[in-house]
Protein backbone atom coordinates (compact mmCIF):
# COMPACT_ATOMS: atom_id res chain seq x y z
CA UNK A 1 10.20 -4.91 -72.96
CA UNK A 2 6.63 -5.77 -74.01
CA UNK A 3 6.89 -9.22 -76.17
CA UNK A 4 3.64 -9.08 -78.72
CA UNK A 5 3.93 -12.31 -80.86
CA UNK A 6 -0.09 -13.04 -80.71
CA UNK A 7 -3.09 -13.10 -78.41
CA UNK A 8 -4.43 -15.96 -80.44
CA UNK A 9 -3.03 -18.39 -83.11
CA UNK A 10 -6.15 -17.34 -85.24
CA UNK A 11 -6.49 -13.65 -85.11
CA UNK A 12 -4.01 -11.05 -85.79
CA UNK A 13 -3.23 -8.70 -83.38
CA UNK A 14 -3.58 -4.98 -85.01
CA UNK A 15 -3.81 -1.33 -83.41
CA UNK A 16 -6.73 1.22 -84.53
CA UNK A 17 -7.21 4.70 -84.34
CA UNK A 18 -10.15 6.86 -83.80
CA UNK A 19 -9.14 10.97 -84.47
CA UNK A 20 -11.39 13.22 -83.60
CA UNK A 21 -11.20 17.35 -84.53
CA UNK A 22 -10.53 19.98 -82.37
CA UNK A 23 -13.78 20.22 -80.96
CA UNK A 24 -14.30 16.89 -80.57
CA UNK A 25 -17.23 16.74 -82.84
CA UNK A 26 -15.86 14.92 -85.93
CA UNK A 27 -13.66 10.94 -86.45
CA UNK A 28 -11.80 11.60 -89.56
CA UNK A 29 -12.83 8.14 -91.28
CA UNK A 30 -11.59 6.54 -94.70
CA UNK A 31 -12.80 5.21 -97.92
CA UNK A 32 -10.63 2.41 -98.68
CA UNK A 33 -9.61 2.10 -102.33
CA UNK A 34 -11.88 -0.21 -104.80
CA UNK A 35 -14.69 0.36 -101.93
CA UNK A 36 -16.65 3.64 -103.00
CA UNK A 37 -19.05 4.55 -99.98
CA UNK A 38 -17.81 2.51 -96.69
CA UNK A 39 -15.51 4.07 -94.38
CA UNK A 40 -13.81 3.15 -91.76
CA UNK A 41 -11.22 3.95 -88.77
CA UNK A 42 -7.50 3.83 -89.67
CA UNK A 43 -5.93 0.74 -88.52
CA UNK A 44 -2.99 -2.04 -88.89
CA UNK A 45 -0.79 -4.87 -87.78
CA UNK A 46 1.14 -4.78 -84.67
CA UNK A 47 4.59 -6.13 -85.21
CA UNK A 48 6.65 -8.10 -83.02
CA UNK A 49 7.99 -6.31 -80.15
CA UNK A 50 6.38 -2.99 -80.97
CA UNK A 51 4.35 -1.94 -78.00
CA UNK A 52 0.88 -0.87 -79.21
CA UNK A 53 1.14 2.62 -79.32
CA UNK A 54 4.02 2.92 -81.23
CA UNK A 55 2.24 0.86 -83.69
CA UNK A 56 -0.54 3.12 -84.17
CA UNK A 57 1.56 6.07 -84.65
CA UNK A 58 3.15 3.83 -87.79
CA UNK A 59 0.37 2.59 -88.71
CA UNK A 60 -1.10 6.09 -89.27
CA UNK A 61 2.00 7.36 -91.30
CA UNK A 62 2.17 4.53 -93.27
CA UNK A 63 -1.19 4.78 -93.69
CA UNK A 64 -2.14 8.50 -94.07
CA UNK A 65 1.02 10.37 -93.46
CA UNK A 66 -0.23 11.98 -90.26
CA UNK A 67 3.25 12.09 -87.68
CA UNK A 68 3.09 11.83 -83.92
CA UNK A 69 3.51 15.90 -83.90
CA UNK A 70 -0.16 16.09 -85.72
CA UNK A 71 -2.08 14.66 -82.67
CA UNK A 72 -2.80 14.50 -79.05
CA UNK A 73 -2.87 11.56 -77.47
CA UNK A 74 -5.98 11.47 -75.46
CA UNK A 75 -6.39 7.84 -74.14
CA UNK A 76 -7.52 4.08 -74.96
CA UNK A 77 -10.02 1.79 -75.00
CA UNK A 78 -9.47 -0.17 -71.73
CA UNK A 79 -9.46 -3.80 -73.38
CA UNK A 80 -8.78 -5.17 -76.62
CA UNK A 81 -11.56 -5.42 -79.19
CA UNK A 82 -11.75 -8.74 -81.10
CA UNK A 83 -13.50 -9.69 -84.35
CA UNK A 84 -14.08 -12.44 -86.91
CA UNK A 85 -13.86 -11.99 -90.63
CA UNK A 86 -16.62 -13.16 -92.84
CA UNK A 87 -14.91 -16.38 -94.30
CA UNK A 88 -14.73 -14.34 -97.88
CA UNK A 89 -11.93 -11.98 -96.31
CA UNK A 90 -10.03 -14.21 -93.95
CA UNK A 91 -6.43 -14.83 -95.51
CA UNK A 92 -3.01 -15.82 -94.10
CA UNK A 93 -2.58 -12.10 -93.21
CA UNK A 94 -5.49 -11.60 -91.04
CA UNK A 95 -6.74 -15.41 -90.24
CA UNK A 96 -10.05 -15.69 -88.57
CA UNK A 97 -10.29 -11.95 -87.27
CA UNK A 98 -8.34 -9.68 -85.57
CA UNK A 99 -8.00 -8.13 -82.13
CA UNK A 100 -7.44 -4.68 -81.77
CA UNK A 101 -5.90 -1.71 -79.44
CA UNK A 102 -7.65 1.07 -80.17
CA UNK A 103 -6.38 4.36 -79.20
CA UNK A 104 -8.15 7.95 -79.41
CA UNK A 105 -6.66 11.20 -80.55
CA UNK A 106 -7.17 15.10 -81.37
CA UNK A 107 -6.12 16.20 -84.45
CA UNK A 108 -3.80 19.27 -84.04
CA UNK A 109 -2.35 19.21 -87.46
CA UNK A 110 -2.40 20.88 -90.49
CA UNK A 111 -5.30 18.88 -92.80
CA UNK A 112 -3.71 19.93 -95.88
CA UNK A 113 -0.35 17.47 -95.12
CA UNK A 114 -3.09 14.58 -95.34
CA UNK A 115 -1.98 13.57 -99.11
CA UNK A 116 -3.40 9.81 -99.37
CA UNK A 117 -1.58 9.43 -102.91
CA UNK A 118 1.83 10.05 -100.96
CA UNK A 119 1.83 7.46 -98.13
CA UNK A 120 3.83 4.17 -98.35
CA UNK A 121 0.83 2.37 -97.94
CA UNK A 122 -1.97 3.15 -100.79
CA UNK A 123 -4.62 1.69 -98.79
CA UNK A 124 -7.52 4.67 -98.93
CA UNK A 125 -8.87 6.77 -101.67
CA UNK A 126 -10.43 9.60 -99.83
CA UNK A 127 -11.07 11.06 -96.17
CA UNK A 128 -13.86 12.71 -94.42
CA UNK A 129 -15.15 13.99 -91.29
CA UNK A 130 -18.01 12.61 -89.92
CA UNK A 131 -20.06 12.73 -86.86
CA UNK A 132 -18.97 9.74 -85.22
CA UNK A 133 -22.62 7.66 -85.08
CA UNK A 134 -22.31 8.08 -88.75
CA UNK A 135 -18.90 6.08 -89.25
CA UNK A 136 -21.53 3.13 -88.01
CA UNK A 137 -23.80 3.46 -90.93
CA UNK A 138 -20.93 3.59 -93.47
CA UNK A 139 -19.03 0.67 -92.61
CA UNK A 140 -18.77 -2.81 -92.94
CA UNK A 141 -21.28 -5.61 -90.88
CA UNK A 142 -18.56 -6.99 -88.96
CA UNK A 143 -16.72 -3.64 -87.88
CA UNK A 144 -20.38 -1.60 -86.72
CA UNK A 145 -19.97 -3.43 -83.00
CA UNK A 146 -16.58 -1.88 -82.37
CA UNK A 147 -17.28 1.23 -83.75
CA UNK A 148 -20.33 1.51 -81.75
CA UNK A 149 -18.08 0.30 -78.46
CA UNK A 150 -15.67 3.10 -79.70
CA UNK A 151 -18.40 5.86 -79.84
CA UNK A 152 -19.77 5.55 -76.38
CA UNK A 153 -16.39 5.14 -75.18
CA UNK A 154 -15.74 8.36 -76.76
CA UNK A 155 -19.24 9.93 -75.98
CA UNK A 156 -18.35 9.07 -71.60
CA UNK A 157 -14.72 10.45 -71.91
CA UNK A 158 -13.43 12.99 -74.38
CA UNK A 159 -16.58 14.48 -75.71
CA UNK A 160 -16.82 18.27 -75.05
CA UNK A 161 -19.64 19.48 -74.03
């Protein structure tokens, strides 16, 4: 069994997801609540003894109700992505940063189950699909060098062409 306490006393350790559409020419992205204009990937905690990919699957119904039988797992990042918080956001929660296991999907589902207002976890107000260099330009400072990581990741393995 995979034991996932921490990577580091200081950051949390948190699994993200980056969903592209059929064609592979979309990221559905989020507007979190009280945050009109930025977007950003879905993403969350890893708890202890939950191997990464499990978490990401919970993380995303928790999050936006989407179930394991709405995507296809397509692959992930090959290392873990780690960031620090502006000091304004750092809390007991998410201490200095986190460090993150992100995984990419296709969405197979039906887009009218996403019901933000339903989930356990009223985190986001709205969704959208987006080319993914624009999820860059309507996100946080601190989050634009892993999305940019994420999008030539994406761009050298699953985009059609």
């Amino acid at each position: 069994m995979f034991l996932f306490e921490s990577l580091d006393d200081k950051f949390r350790a948190s699994v993200g997801a980056f969903i592209l559409n059929k064609q592979r020419t979309a990221v559905l992205t989020f507007e979190r609540i009280g945050h009109k204009g930025s977007r950003q990937l879905p993403q969350g905690g890893v708890k202890i003894y939950e191997l990464p990919v499990n978490g990401v699957y919970r993380e995303l119904f928790e999050e936006t109700g989407l179930k394991e039988s709405d995507l296809v797992l397509l692959g992930e990042y090959p290392e873990w992505i780690t960031f620090e918080l502006p000091e304004k956001f750092r809390s007991k929660k998410h201490g200095r940063g986190q460090t993150q296991k992100f995984f990419f999907f296709e969405f197979i589902g039906d887009e009218l189950k996403i019901d933000l207002q339903k989930v356990r976890d009223e985190e986001f107000s709205e969704y959208y699909w987006v080319d993914p260099v624009e999820i860059v330009n309507k996100t946080v400072d601190f989050r634009k060098p892993i999305y940019k990581k994420l999008i030539k990741f994406f761009e050298k393995n699953f985009k059609k062409n």
